[in-house]
C-alpha atoms as a PDB file:
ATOM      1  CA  UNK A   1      91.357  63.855 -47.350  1.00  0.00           C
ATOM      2  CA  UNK A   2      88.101  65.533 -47.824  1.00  0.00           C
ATOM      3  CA  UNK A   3      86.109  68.173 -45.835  1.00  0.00           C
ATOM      4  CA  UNK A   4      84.312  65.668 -43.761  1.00  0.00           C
ATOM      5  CA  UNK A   5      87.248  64.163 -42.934  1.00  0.00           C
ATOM      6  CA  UNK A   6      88.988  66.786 -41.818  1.00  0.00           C
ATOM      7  CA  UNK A   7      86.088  68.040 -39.707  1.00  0.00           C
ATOM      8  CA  UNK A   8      86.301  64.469 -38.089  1.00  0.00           C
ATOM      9  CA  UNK A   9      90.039  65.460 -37.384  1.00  0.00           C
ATOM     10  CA  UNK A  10      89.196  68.915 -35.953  1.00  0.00           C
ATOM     11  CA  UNK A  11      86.487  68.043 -33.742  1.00  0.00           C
ATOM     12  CA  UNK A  12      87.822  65.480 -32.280  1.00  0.00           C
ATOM     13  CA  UNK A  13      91.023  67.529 -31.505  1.00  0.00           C
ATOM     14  CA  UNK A  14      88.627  69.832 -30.282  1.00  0.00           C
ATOM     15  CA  UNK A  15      87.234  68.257 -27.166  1.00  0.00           C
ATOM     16  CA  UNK A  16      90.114  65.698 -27.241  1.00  0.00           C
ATOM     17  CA  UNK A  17      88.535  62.526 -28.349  1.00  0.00           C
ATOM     18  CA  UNK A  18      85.304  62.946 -26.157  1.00  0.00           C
ATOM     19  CA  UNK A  19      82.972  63.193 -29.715  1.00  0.00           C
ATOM     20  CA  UNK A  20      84.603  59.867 -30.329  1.00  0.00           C
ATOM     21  CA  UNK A  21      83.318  58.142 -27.023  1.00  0.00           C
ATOM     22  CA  UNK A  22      80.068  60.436 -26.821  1.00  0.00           C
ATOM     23  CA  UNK A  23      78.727  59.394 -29.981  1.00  0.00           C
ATOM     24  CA  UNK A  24      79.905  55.706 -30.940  1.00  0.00           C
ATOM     25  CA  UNK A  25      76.251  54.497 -31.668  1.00  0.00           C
ATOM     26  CA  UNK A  26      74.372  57.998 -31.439  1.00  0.00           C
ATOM     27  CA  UNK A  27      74.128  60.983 -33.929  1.00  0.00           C
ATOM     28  CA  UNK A  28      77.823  61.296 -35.016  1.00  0.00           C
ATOM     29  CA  UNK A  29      78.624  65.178 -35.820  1.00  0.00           C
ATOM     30  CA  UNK A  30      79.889  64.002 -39.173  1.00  0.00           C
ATOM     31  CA  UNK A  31      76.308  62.835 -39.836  1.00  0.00           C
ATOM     32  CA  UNK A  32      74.698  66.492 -39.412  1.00  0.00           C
ATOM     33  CA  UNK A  33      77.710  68.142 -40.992  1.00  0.00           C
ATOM     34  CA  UNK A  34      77.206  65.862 -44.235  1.00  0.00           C
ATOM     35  CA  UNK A  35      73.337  66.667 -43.678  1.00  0.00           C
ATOM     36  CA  UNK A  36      73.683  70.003 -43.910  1.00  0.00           C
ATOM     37  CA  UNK A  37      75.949  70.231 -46.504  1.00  0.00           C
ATOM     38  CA  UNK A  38      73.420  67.866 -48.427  1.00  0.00           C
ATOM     39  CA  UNK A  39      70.530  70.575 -47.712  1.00  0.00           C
ATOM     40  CA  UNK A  40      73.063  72.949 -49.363  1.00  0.00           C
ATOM     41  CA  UNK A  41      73.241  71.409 -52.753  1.00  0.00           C
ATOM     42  CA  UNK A  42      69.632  70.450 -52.694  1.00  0.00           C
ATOM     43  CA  UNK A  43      68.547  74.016 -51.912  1.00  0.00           C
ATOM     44  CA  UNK A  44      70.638  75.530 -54.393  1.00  0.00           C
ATOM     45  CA  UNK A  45      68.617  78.202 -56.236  1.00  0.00           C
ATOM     46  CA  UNK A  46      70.479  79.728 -59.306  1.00  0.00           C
ATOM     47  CA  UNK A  47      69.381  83.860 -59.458  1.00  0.00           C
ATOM     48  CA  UNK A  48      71.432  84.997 -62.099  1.00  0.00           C
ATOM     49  CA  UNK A  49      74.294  84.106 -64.165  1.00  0.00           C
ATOM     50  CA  UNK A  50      77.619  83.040 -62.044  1.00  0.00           C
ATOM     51  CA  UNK A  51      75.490  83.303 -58.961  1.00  0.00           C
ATOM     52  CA  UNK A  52      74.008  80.308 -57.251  1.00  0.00           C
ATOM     53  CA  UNK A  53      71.933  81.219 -53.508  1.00  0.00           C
ATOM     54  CA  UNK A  54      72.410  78.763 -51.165  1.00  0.00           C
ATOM     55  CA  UNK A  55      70.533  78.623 -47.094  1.00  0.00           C
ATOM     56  CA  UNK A  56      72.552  80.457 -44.573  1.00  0.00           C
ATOM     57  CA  UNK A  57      70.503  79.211 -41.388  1.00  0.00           C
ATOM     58  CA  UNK A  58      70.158  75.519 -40.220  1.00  0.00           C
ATOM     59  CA  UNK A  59      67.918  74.259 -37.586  1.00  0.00           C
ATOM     60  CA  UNK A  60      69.058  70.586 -36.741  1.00  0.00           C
ATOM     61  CA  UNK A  61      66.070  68.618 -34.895  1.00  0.00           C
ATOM     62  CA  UNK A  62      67.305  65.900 -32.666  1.00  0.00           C
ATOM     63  CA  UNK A  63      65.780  63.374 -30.053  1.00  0.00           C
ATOM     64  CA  UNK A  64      66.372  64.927 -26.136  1.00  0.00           C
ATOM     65  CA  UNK A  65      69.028  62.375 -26.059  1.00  0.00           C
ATOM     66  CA  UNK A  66      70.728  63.261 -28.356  1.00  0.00           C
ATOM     67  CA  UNK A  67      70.044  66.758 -27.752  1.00  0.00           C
ATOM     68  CA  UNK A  68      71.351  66.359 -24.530  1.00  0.00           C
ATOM     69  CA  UNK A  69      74.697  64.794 -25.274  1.00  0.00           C
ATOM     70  CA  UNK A  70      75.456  67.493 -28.355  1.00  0.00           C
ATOM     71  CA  UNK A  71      74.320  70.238 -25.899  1.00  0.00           C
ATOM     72  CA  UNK A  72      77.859  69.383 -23.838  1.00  0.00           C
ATOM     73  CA  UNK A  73      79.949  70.326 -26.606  1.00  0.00           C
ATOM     74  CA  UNK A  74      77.340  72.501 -28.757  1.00  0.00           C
ATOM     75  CA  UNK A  75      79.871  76.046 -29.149  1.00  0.00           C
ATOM     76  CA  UNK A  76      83.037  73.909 -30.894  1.00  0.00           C
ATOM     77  CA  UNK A  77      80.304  71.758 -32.668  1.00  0.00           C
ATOM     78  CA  UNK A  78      78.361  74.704 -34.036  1.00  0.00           C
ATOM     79  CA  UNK A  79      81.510  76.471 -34.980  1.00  0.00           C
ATOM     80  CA  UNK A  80      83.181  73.791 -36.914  1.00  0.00           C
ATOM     81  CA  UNK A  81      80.226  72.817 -39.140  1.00  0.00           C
ATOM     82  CA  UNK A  82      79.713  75.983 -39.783  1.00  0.00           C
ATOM     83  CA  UNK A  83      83.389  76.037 -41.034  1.00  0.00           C
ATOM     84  CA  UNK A  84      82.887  72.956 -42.879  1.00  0.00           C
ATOM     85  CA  UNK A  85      80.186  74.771 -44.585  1.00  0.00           C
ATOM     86  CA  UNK A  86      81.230  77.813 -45.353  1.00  0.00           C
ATOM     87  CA  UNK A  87      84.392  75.454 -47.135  1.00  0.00           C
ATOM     88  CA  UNK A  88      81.560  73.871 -49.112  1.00  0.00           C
ATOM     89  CA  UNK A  89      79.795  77.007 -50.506  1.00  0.00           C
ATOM     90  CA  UNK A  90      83.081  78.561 -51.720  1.00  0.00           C
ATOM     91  CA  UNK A  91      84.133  75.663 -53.309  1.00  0.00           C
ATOM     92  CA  UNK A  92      81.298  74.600 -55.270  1.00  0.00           C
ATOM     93  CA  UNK A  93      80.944  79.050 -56.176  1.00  0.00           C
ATOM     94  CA  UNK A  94      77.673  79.307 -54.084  1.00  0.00           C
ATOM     95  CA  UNK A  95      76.562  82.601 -52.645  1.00  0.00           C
ATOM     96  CA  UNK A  96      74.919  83.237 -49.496  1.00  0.00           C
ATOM     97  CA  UNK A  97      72.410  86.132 -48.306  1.00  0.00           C
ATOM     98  CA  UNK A  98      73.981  86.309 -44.697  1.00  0.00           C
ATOM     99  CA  UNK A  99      76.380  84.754 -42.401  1.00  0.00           C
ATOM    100  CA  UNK A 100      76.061  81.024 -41.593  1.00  0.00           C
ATOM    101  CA  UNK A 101      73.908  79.844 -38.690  1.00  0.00           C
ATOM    102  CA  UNK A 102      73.408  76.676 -36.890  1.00  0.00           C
ATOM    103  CA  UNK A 103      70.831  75.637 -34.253  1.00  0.00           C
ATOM    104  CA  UNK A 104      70.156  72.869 -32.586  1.00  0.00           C
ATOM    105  CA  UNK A 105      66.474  71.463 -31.249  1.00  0.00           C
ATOM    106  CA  UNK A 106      64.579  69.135 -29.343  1.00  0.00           C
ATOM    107  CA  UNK A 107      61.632  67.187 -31.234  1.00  0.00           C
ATOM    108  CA  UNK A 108      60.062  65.010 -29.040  1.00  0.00           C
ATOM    109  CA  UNK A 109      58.667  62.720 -32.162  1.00  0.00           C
ATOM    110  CA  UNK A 110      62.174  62.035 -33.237  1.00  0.00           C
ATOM    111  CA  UNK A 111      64.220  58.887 -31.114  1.00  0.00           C
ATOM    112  CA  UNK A 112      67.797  58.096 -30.672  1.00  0.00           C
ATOM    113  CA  UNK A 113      70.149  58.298 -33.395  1.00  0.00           C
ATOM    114  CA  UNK A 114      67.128  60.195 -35.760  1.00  0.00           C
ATOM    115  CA  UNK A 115      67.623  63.823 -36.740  1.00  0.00           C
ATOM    116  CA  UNK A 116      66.274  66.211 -39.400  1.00  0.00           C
ATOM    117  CA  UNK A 117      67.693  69.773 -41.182  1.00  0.00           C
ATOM    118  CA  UNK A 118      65.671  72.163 -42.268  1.00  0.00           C
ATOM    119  CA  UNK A 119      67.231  75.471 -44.010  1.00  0.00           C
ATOM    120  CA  UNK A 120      66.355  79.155 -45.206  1.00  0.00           C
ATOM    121  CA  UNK A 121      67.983  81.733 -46.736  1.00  0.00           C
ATOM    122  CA  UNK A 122      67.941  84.931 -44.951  1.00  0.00           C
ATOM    123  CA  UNK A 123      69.623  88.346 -45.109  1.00  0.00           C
ATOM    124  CA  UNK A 124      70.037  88.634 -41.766  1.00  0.00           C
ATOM    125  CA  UNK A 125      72.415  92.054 -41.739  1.00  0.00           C
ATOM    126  CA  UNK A 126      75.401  89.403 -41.444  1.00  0.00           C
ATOM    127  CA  UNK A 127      78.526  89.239 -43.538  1.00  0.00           C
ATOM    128  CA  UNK A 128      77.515  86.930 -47.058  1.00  0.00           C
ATOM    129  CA  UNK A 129      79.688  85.028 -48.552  1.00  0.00           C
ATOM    130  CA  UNK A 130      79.870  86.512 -52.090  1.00  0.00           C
ATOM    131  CA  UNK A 131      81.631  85.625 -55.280  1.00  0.00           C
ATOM    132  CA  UNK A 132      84.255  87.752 -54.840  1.00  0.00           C
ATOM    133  CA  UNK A 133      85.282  85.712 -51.608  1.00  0.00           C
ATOM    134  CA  UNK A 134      85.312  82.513 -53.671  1.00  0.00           C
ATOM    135  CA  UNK A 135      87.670  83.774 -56.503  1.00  0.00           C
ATOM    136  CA  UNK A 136      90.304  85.310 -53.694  1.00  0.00           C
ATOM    137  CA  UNK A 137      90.011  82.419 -51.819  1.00  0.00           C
ATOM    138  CA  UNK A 138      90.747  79.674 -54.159  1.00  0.00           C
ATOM    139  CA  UNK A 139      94.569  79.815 -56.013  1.00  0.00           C
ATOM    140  CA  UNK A 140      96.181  77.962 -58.016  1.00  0.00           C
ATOM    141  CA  UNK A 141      95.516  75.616 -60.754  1.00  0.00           C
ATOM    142  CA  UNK A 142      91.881  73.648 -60.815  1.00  0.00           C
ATOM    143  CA  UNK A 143      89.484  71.225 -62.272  1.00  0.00           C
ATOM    144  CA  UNK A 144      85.861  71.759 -62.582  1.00  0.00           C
ATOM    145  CA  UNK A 145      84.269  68.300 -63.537  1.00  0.00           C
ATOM    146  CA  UNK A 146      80.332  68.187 -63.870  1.00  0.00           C
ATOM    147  CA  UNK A 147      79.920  71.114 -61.687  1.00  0.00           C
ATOM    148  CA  UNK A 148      82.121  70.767 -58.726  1.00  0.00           C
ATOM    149  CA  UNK A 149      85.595  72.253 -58.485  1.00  0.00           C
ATOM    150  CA  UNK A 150      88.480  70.245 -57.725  1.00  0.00           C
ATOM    151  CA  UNK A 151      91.532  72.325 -56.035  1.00  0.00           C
ATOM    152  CA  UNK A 152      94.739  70.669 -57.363  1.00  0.00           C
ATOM    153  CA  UNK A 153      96.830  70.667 -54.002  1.00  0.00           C
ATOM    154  CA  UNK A 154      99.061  67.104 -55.136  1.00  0.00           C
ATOM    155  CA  UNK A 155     101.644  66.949 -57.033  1.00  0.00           C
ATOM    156  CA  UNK A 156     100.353  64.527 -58.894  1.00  0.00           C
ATOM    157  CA  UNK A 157      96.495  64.185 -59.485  1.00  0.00           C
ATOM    158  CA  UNK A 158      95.055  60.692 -60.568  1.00  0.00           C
ATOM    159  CA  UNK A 159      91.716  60.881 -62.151  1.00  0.00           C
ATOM    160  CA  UNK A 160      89.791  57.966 -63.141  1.00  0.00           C
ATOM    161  CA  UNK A 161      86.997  55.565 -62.351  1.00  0.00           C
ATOM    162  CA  UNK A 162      88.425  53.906 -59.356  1.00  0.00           C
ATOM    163  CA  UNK A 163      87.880  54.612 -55.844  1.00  0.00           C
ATOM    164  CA  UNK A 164      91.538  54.450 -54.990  1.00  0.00           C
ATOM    165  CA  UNK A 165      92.353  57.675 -57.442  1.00  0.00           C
ATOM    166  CA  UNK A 166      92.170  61.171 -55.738  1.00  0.00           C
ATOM    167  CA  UNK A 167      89.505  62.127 -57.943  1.00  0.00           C
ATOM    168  CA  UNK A 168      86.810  59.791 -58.731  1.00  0.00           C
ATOM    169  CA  UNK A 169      84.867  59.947 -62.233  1.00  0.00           C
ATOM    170  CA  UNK A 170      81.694  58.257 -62.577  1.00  0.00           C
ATOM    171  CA  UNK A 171      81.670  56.881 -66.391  1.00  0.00           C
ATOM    172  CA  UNK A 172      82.130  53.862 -68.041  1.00  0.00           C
ATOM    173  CA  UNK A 173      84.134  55.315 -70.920  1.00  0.00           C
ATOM    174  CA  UNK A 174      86.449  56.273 -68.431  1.00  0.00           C
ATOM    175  CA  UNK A 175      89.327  53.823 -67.089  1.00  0.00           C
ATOM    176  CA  UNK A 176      90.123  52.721 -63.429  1.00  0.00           C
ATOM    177  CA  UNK A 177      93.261  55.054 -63.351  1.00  0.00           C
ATOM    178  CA  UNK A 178      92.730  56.986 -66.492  1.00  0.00           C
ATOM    179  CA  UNK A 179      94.935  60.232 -66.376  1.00  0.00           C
ATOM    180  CA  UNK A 180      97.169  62.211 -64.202  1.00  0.00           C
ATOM    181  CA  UNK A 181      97.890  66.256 -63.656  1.00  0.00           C
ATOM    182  CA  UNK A 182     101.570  66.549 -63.029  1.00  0.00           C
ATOM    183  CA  UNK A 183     102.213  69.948 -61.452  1.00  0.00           C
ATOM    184  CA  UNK A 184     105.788  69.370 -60.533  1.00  0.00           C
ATOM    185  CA  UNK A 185     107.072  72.012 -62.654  1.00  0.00           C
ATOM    186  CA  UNK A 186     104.936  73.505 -65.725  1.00  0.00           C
ATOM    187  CA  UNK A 187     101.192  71.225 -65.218  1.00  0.00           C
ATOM    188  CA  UNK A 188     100.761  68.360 -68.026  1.00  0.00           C
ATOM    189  CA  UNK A 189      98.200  66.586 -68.326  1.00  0.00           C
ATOM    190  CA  UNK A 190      99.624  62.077 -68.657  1.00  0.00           C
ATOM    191  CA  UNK A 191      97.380  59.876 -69.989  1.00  0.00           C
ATOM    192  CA  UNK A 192      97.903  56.414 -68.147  1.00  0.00           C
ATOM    193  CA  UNK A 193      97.226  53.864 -70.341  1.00  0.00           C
ATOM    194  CA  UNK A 194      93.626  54.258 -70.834  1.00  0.00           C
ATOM    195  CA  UNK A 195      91.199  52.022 -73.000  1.00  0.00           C
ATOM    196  CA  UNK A 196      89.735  55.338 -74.465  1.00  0.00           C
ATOM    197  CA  UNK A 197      92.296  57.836 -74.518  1.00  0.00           C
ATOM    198  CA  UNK A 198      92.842  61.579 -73.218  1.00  0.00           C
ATOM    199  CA  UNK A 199      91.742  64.048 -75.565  1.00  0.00           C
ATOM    200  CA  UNK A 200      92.250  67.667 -75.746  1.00  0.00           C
ATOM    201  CA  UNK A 201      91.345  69.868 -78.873  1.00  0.00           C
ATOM    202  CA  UNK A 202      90.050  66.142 -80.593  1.00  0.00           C
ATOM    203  CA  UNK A 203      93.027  64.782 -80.848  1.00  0.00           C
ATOM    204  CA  UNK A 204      94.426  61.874 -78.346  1.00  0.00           C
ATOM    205  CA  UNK A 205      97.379  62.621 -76.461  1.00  0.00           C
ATOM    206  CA  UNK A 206      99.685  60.922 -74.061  1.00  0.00           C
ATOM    207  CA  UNK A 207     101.592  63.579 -72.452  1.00  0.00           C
ATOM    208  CA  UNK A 208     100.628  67.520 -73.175  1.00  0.00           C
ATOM    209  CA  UNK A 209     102.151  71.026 -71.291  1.00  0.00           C
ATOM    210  CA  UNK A 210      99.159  72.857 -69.882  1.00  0.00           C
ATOM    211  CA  UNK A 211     100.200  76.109 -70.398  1.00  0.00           C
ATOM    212  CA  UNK A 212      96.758  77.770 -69.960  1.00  0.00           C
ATOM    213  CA  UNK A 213      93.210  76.768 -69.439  1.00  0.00           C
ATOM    214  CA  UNK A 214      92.144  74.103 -71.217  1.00  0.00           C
ATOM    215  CA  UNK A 215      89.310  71.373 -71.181  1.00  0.00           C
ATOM    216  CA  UNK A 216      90.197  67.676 -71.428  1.00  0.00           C
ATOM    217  CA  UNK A 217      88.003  64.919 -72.270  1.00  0.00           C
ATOM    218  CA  UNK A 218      87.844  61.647 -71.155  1.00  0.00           C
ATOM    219  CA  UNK A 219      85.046  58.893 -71.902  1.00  0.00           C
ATOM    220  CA  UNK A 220      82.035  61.615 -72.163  1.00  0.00           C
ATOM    221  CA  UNK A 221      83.350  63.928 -69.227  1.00  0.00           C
ATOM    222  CA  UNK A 222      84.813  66.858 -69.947  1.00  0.00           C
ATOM    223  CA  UNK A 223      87.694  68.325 -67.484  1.00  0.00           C
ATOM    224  CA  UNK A 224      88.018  71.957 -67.291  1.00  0.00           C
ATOM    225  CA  UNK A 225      91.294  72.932 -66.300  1.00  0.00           C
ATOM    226  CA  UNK A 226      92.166  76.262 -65.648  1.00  0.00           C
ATOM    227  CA  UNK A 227      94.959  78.077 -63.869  1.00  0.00           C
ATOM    228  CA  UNK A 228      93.719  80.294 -61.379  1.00  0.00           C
END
């Protein structure tokens, strides 16, 4: 389950169901938590080496009527997102120059079901989140592919090109189901019977121990696994 999902979950636990019945063919809160985290990656401004700056404040423009129905449950709403978030910029090793802040706002020019972000990055005197929040909070073995970290939190991990596998890889060298990270005792990397092979060190293995980190290849994209 992803972080969208789970906000889904969580916000609908939050007011019971109501977001579910509020918003059926208005602004869903999913929509401006995937916004925002959108504006994130977009904004991302890389300052030095290991540290990416990322907006802390979000202004969310939205029709009075939608402004209006948000407005009812606008502290949980506010204060998940900005959970959602602030899971976002750790994972993908962002850094912030304050604490994250949402708003919301009425735009008369916008209708129904039509909303807009717009971001800064300010040092606002508020607690950052830093790099040294993103290396204590993440343990445990993981996969960086193209950028993005992958927590390994299954036992088993399928990679591949296919929707259906828990971590989706988008190249054609790669198979549907193309390898696996068994971490049911020491991690090993399986390769499942793809066209092109797993490689590691340039040379093709089925089955190999992952004793430390180490990147794998597959296709053109390389996996870089590394213990934590």
């Amino acid at each position: 389950m992803g972080i969208l999902d789970r906000f889904e979950d969580r916000i609908n636990r939050v007011v019971n169901g109501a977001f579910a019945k509020a918003f059926e063919s208005e602004v869903q809160p999913v929509e401006i938590a995937a916004a925002i985290q959108a504006e994130v990656d977009e904004k991302a401004v890389i300052v030095g080496a290991g540290r990416t700056v990322v907006p802390n404040r979000f202004l969310v423009d939205l029709s009075q009527a939608d402004y209006d129905r948000l407005l009812t449950y606008e502290n949980p709403l506010k204060s998940e997102i900005a959970a959602v978030i602030r899971e976002h910029i750790v994972t993908q090793r962002y850094t912030t120059l304050g604490q994250i802040k949402i708003e919301l706002a009425v735009d008369d020019d916008l209708t129904t079901g039509v909303f807009r972000v717009t971001s800064t990055a300010e040092d606002d005197g508020g607690e950052p989140i830093t790099t040294s929040e993103q290396l204590t909070s993440r343990k445990g073995p993981t996969v960086v592919i193209d950028g993005f970290v992958h927590p390994l939190t299954r036992t088993k991990t399928v990679i591949g090109r296919s929707e259906a596998v828990d971590i989706q890889v988008e190249d054609s060298g790669v198979s549907r189901k193309h390898c696996e990270i068994d971490l049911l005792s020491t991690p090993i990397v399986r390769d499942l019977g793809s066209t092109n092979g797993t490689w590691i060190h340039g040379n093709r293995i089925t089955e190999q121990k992952l004793s430390e980190d180490v990147d794998i290849t597959i296709g053109t994209t390389v996996i870089q696994f590394r213990m934590r």
